[in-house]
N, C-alpha and C. Protein backbone atom coordinates (compact mmCIF):
# COMPACT_ATOMS: atom_id res chain seq x y z
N UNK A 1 14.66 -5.74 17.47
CA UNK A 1 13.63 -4.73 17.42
C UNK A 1 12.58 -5.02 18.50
N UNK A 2 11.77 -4.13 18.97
CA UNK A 2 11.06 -3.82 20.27
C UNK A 2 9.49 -4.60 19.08
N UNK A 3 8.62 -4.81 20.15
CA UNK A 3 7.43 -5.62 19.55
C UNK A 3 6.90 -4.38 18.76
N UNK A 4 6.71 -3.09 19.11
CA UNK A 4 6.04 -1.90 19.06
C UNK A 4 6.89 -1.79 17.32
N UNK A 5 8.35 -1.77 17.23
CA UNK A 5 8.56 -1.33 15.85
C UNK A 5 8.52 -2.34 15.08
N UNK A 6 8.19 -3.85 15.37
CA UNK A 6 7.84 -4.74 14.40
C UNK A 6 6.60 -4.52 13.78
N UNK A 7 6.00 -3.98 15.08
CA UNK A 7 4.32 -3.74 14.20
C UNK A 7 4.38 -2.54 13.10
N UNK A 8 5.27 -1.56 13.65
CA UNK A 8 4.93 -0.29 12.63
C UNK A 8 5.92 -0.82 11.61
N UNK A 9 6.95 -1.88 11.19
CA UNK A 9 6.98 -2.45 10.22
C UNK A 9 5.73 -3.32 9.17
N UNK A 10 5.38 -4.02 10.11
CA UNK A 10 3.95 -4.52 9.70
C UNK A 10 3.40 -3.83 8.87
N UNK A 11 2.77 -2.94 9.80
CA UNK A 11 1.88 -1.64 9.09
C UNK A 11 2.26 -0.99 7.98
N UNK A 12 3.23 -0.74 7.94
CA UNK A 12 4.21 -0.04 6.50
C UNK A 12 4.02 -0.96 5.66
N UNK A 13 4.15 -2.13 5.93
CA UNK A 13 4.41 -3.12 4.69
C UNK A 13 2.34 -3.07 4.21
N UNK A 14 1.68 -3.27 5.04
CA UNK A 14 -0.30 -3.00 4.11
C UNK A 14 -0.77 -1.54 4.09
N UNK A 15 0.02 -0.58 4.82
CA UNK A 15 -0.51 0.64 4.46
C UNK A 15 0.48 1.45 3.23
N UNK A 16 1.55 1.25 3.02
CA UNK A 16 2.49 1.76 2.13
C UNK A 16 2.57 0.57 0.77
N UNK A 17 2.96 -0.54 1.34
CA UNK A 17 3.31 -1.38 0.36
C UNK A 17 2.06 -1.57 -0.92
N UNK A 18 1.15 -2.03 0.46
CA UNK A 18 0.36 -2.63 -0.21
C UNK A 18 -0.92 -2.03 -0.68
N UNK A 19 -1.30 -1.18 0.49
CA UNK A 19 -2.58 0.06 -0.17
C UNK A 19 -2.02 1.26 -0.68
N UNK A 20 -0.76 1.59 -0.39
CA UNK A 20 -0.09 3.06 -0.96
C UNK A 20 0.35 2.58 -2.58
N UNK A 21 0.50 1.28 -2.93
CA UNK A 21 0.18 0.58 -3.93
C UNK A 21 2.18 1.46 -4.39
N UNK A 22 3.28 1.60 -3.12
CA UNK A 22 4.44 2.21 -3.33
C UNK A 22 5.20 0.49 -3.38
N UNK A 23 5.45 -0.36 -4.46
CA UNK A 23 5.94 -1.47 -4.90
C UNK A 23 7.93 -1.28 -4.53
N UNK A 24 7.98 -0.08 -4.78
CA UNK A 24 9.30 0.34 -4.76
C UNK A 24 10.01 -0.04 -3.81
N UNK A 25 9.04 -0.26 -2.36
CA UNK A 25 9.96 -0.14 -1.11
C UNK A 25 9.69 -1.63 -0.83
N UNK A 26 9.43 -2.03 -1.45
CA UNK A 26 10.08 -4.28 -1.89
C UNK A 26 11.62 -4.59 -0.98
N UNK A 27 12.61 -3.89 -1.59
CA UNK A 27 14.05 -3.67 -0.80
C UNK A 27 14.00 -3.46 0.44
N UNK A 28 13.32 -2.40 0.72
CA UNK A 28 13.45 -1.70 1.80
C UNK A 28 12.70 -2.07 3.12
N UNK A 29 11.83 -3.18 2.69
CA UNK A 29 10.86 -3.77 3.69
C UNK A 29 11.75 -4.94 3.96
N UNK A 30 11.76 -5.30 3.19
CA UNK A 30 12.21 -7.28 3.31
C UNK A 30 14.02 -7.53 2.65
N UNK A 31 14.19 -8.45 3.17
CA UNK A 31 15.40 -9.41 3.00
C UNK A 31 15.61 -9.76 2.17
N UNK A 32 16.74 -9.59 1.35
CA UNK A 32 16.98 -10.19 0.11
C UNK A 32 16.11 -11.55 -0.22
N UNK A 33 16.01 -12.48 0.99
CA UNK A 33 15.83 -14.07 0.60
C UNK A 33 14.37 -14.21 1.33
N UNK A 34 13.48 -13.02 1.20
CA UNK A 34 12.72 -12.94 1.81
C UNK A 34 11.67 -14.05 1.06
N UNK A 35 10.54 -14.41 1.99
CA UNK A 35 9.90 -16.28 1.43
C UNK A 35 8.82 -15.74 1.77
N UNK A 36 7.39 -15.97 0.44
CA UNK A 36 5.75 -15.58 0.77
C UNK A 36 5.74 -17.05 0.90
N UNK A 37 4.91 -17.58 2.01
CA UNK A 37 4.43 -19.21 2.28
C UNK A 37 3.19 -19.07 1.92
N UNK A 38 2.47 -19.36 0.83
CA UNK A 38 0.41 -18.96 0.64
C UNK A 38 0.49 -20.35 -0.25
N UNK A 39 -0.28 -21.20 0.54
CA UNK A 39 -0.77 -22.39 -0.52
C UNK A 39 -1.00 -22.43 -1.74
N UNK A 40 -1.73 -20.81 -2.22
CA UNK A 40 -2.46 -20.44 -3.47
C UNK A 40 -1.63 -19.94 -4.29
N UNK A 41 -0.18 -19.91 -3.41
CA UNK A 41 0.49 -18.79 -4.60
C UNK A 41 2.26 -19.61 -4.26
N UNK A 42 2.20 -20.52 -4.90
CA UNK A 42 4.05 -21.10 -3.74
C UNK A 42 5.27 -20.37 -5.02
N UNK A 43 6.33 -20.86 -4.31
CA UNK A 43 7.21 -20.43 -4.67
C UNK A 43 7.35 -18.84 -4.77
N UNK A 44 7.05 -18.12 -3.89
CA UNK A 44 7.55 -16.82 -3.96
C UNK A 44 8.72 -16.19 -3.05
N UNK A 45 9.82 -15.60 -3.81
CA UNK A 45 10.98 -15.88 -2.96
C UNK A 45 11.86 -14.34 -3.36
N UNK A 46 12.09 -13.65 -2.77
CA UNK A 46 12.82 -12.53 -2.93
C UNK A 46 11.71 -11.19 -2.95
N UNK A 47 12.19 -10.12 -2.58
CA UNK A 47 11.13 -8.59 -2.71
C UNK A 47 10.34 -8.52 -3.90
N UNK A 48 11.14 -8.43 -4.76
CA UNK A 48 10.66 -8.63 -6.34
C UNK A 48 9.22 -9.36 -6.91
N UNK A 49 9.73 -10.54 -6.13
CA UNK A 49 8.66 -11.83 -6.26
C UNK A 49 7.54 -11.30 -6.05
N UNK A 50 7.58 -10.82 -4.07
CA UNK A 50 6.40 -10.67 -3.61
C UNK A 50 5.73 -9.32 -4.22
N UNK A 51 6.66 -7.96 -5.15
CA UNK A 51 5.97 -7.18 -5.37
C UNK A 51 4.96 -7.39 -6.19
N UNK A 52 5.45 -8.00 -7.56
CA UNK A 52 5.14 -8.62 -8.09
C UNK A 52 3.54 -9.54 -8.29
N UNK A 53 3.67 -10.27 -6.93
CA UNK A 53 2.46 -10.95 -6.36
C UNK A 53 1.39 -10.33 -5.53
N UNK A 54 1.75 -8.96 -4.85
CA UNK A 54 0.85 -7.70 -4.22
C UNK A 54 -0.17 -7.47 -5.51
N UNK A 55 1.08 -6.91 -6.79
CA UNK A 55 0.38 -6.35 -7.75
C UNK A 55 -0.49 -6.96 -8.56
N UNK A 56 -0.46 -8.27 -8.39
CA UNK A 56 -1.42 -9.20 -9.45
C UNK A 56 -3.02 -8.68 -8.51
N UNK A 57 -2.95 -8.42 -7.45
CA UNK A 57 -4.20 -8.43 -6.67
C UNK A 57 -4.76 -6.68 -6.57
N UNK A 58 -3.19 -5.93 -6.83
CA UNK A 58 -4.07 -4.47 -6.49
C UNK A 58 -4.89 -4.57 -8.02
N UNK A 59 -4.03 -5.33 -8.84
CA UNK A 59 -4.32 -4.85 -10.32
C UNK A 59 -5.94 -5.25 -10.52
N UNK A 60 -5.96 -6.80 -10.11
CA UNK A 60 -6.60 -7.97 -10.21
C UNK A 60 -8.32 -7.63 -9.69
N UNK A 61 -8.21 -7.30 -8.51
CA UNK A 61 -9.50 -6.63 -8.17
C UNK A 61 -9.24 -5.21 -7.12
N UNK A 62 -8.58 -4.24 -7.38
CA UNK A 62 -7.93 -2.76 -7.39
C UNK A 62 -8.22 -3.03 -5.94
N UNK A 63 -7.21 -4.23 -4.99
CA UNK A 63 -7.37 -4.12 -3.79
C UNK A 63 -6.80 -3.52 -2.89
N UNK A 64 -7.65 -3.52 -2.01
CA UNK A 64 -7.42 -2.63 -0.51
C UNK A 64 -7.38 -4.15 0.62
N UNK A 65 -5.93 -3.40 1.38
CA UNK A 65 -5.94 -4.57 2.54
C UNK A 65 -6.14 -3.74 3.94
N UNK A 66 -7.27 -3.91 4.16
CA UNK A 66 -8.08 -3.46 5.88
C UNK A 66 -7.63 -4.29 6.71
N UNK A 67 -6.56 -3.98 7.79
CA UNK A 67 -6.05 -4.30 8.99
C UNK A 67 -6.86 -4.11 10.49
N UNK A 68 -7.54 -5.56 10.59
CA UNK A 68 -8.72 -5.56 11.68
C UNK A 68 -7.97 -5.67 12.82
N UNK A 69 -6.77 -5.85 12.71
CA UNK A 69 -6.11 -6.76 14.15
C UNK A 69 -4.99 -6.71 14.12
N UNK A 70 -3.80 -6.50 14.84
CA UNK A 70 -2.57 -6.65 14.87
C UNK A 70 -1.77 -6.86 16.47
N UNK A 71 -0.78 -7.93 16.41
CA UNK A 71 -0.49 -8.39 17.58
C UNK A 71 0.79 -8.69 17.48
N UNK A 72 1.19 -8.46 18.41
CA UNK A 72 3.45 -8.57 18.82
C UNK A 72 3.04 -10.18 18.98
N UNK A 73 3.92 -11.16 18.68
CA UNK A 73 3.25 -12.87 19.20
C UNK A 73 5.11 -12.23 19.07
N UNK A 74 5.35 -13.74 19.98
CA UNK A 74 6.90 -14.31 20.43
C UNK A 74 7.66 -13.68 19.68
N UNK A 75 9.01 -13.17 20.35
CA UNK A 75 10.13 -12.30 19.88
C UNK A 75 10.13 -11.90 18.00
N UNK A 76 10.55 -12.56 17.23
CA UNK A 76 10.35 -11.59 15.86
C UNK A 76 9.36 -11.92 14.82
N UNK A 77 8.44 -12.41 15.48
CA UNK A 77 6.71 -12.04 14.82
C UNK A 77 5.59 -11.76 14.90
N UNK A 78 4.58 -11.21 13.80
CA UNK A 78 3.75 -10.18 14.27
C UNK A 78 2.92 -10.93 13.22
N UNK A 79 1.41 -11.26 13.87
CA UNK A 79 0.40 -11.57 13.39
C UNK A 79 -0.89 -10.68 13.07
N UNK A 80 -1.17 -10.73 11.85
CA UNK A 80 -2.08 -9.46 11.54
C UNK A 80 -3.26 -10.18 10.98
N UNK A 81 -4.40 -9.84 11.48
CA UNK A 81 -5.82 -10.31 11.01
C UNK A 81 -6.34 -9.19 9.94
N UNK A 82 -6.69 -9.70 8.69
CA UNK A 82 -7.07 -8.45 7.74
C UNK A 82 -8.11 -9.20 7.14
N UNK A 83 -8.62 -7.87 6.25
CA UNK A 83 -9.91 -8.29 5.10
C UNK A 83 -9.43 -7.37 4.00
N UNK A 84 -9.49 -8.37 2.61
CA UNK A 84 -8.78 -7.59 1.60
C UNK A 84 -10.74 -7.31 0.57
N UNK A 85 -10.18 -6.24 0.10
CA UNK A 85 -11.62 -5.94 -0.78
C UNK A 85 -11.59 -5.41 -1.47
N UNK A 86 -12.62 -5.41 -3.01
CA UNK A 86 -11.92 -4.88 -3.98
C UNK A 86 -13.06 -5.19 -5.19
N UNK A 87 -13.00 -4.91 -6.38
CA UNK A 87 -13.34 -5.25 -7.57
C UNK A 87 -12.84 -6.04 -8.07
N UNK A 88 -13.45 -7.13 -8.84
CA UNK A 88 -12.73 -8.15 -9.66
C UNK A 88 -12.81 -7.55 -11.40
N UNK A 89 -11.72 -6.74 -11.12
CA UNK A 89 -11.68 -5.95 -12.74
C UNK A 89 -10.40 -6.60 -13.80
N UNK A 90 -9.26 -7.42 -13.36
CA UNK A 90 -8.72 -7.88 -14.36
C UNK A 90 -8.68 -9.50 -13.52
N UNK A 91 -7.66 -10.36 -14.88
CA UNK A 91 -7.00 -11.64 -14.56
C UNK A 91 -7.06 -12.12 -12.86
N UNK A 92 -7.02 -12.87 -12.46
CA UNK A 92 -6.54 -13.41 -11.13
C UNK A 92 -6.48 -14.34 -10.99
N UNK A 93 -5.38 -15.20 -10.73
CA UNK A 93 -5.39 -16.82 -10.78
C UNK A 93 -5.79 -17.45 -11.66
N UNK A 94 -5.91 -16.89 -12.69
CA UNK A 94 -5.98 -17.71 -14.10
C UNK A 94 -7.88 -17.40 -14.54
N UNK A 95 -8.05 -16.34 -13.61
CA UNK A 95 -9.60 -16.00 -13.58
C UNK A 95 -9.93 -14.75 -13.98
N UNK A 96 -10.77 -14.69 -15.38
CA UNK A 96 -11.19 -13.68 -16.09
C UNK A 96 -11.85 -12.48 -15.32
N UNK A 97 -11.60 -11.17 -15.67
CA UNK A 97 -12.26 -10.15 -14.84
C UNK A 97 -14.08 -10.76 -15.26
N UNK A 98 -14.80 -10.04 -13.59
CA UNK A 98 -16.21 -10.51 -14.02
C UNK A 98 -16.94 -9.23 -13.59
N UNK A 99 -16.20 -8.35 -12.96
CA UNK A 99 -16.84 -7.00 -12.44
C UNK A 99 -17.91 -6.94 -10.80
N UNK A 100 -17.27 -8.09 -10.40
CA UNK A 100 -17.84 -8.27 -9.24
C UNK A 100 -17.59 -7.59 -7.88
N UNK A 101 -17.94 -7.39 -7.01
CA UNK A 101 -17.33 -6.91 -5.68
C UNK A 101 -17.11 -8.40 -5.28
N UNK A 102 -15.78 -8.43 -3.99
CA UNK A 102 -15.38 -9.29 -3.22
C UNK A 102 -15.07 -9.31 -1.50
N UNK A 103 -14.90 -9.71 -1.07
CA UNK A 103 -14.55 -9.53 0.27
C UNK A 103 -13.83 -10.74 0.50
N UNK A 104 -12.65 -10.49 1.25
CA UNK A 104 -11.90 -12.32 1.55
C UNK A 104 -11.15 -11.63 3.16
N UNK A 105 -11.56 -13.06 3.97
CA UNK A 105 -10.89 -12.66 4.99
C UNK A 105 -9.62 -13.09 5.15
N UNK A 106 -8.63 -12.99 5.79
CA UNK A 106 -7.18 -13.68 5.95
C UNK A 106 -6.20 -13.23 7.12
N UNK A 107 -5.43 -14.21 7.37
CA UNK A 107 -4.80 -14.13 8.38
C UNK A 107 -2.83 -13.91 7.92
N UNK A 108 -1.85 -13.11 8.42
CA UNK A 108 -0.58 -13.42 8.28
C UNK A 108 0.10 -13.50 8.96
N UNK A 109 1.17 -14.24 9.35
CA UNK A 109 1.75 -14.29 10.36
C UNK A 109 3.69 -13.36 9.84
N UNK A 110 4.15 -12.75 10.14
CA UNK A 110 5.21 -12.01 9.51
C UNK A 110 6.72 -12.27 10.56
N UNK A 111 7.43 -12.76 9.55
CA UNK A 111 8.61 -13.14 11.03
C UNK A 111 9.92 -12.43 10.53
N UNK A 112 10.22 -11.20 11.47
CA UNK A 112 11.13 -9.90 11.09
C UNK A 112 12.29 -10.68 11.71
N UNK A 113 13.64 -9.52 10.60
CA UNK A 113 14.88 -10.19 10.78
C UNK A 113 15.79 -8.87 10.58
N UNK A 114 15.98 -8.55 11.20
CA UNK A 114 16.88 -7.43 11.48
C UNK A 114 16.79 -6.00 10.66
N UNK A 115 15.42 -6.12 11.09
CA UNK A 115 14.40 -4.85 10.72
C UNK A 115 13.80 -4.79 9.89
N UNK A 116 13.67 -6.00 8.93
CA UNK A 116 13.00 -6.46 7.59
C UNK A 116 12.13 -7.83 7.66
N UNK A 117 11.22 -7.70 6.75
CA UNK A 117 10.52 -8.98 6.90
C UNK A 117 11.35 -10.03 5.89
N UNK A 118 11.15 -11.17 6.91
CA UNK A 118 11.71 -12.03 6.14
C UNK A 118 11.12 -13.07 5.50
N UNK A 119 9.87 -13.55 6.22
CA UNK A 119 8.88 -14.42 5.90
C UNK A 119 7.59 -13.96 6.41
N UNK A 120 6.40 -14.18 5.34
CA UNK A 120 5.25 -14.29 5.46
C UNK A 120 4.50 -15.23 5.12
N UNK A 121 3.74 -15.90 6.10
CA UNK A 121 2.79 -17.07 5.98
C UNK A 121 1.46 -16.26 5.67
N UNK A 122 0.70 -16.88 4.68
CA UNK A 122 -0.67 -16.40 4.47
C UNK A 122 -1.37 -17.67 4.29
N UNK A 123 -2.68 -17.18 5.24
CA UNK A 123 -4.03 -18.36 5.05
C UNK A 123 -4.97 -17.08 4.35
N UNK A 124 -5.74 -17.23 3.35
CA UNK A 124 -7.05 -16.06 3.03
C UNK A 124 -8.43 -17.30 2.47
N UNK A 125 -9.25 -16.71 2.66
CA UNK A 125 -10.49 -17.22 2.16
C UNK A 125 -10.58 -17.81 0.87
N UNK A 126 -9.60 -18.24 0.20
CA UNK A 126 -9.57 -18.39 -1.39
C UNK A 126 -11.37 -18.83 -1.64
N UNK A 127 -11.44 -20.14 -1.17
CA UNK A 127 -13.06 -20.11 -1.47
C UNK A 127 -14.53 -19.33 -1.70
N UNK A 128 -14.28 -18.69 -0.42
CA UNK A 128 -15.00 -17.27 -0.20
C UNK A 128 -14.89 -16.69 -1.57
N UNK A 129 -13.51 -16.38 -2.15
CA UNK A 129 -13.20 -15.45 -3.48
C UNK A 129 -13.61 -15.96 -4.44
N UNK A 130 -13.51 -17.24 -4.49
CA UNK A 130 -13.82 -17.99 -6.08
C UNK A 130 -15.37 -18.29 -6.02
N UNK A 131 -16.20 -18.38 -5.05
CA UNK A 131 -17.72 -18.16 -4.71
C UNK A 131 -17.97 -16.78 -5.39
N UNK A 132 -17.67 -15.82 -4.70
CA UNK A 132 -17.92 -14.85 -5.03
C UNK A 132 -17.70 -14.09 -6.37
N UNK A 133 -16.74 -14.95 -7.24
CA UNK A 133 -16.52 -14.54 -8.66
C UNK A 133 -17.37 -15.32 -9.51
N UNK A 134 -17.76 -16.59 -9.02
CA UNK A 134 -19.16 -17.45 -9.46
C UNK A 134 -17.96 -18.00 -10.30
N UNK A 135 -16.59 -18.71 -10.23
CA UNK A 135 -16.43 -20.05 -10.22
C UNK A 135 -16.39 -20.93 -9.72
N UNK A 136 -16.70 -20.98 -8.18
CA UNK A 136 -17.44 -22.08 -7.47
C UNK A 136 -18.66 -21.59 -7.17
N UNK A 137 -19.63 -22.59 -6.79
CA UNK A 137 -21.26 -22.34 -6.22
C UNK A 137 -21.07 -22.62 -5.29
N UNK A 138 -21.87 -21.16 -4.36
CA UNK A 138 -21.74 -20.96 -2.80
C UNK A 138 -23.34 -22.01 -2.94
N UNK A 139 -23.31 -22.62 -1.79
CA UNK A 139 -24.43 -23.12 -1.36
C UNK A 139 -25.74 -22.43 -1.45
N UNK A 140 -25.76 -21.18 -1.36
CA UNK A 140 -26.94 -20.72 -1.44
C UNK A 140 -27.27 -20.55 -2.88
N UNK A 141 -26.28 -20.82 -3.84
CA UNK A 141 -26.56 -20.98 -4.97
C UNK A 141 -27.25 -21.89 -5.32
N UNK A 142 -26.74 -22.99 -4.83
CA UNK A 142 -27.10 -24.46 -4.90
C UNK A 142 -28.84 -24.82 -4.46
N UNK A 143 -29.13 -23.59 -3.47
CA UNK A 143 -30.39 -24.05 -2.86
C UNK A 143 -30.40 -25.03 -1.46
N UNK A 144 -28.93 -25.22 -1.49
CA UNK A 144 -28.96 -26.41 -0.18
C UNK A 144 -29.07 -25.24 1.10
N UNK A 145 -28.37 -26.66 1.74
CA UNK A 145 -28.18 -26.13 3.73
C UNK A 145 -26.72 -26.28 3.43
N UNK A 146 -26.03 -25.53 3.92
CA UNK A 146 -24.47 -26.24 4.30
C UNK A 146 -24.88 -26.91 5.05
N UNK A 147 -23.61 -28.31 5.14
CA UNK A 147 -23.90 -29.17 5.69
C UNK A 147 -25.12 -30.55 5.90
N UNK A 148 -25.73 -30.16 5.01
CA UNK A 148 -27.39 -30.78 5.14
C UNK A 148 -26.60 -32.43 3.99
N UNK A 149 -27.14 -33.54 4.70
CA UNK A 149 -26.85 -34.38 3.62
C UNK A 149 -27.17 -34.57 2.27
N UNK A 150 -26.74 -35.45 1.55
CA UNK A 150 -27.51 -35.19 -0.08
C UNK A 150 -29.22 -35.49 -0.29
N UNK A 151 -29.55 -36.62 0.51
CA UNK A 151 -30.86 -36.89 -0.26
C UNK A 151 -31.51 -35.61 0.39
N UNK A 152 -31.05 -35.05 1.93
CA UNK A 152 -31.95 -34.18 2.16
C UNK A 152 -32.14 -32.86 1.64
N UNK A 153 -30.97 -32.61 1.11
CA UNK A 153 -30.76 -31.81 -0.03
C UNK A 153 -31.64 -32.12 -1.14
N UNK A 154 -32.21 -32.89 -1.55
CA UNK A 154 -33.17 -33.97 -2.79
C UNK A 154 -34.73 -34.04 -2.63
N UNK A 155 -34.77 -33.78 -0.87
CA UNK A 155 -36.10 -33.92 -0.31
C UNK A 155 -36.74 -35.51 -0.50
N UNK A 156 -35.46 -35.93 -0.33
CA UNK A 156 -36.08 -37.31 -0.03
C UNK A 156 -36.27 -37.45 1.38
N UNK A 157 -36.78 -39.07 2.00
CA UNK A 157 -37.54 -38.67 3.24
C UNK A 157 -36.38 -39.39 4.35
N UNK A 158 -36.20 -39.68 5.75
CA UNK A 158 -35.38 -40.20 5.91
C UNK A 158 -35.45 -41.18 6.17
N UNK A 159 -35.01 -42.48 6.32
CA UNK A 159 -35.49 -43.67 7.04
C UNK A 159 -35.15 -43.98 8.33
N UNK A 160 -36.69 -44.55 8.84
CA UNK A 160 -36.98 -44.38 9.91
C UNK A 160 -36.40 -45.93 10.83
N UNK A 161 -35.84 -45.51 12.41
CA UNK A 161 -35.34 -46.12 12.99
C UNK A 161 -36.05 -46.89 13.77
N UNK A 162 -35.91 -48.61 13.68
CA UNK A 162 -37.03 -49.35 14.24
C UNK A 162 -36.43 -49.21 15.81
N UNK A 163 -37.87 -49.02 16.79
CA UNK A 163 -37.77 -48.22 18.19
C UNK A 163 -37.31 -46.76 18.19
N UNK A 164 -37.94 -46.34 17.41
CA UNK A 164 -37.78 -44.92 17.46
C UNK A 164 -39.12 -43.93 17.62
């Protein structure tokens, strides 16, 4: 396939699959032995799997995946920069709906195989998400600096360097 129809595969797979919220065309996108690689989510392996795993998230916080970026990289893969966004209205990762808005950024890299995807690597903001559902504390929760050490975080003072 030409770089041009890998992408409008791409595209089919977050504008149909995944925001047309059409689960059906699982087959019709990907490879029987098709493999999701996401740290946050392993073992996902066949169309099924990954529909499956779309739907925990349209369901999860009724998401939308916004495609900021898309690029032909080396013969059969296509790297897509997105931002997924949404409501946190049911379950997700073992995380109670809280009625929050979210925003998570993420990156995929998609490696086509004879007109189907066969593998997708995903990196996304998980942190960003679990901040934002208030089961982790974003720093500004905290009152700190990112990055700022602890006592200065404490307002303790620092000690001072003899010849300084």
């Amino acid at each position: 396939m030409s770089a041009e129809e890998n992408k409008a595969l791409v595209t089919r797979f977050f504008e149909e699959f995944c925001n047309g919220r059409n689960l059906a065309l699982a087959d019709t996108l990907m490879t029987p032995d098709h493999v999701y690689q996401d740290p946050q989510i392993p073992n996902v392996r066949g169309p099924q799997a990954m529909a499956q795993t779309i739907a925990v998230f349209q369901d999860g916080v009724d998401g939308h995946w916004q495609v900021e970026e898309m690029e032909a990289a080396e013969g059969d893969r296509v790297v897509t920069r997105w931002t997924g966004t949404g409501t946190h209205n049911a379950e997700v990762m073992g995380i109670p709906p809280t009625g929050k808005p979210v925003r998570v950024s993420a990156l995929s890299l998609h490696r086509i195989v004879g007109g189907k995807l066969a593998e997708h690597w995903c990196v996304w903001d998980t942190l960003g998400f679990l901040q934002q559902v208030g089961v982790v504390p974003s720093t500004a929760q905290e009152g700190g600096k990112a990055g700022a050490p602890q006592e200065e975080k404490q307002g303790a003072s620092k000690a001072s360097i003899p010849g300084s």
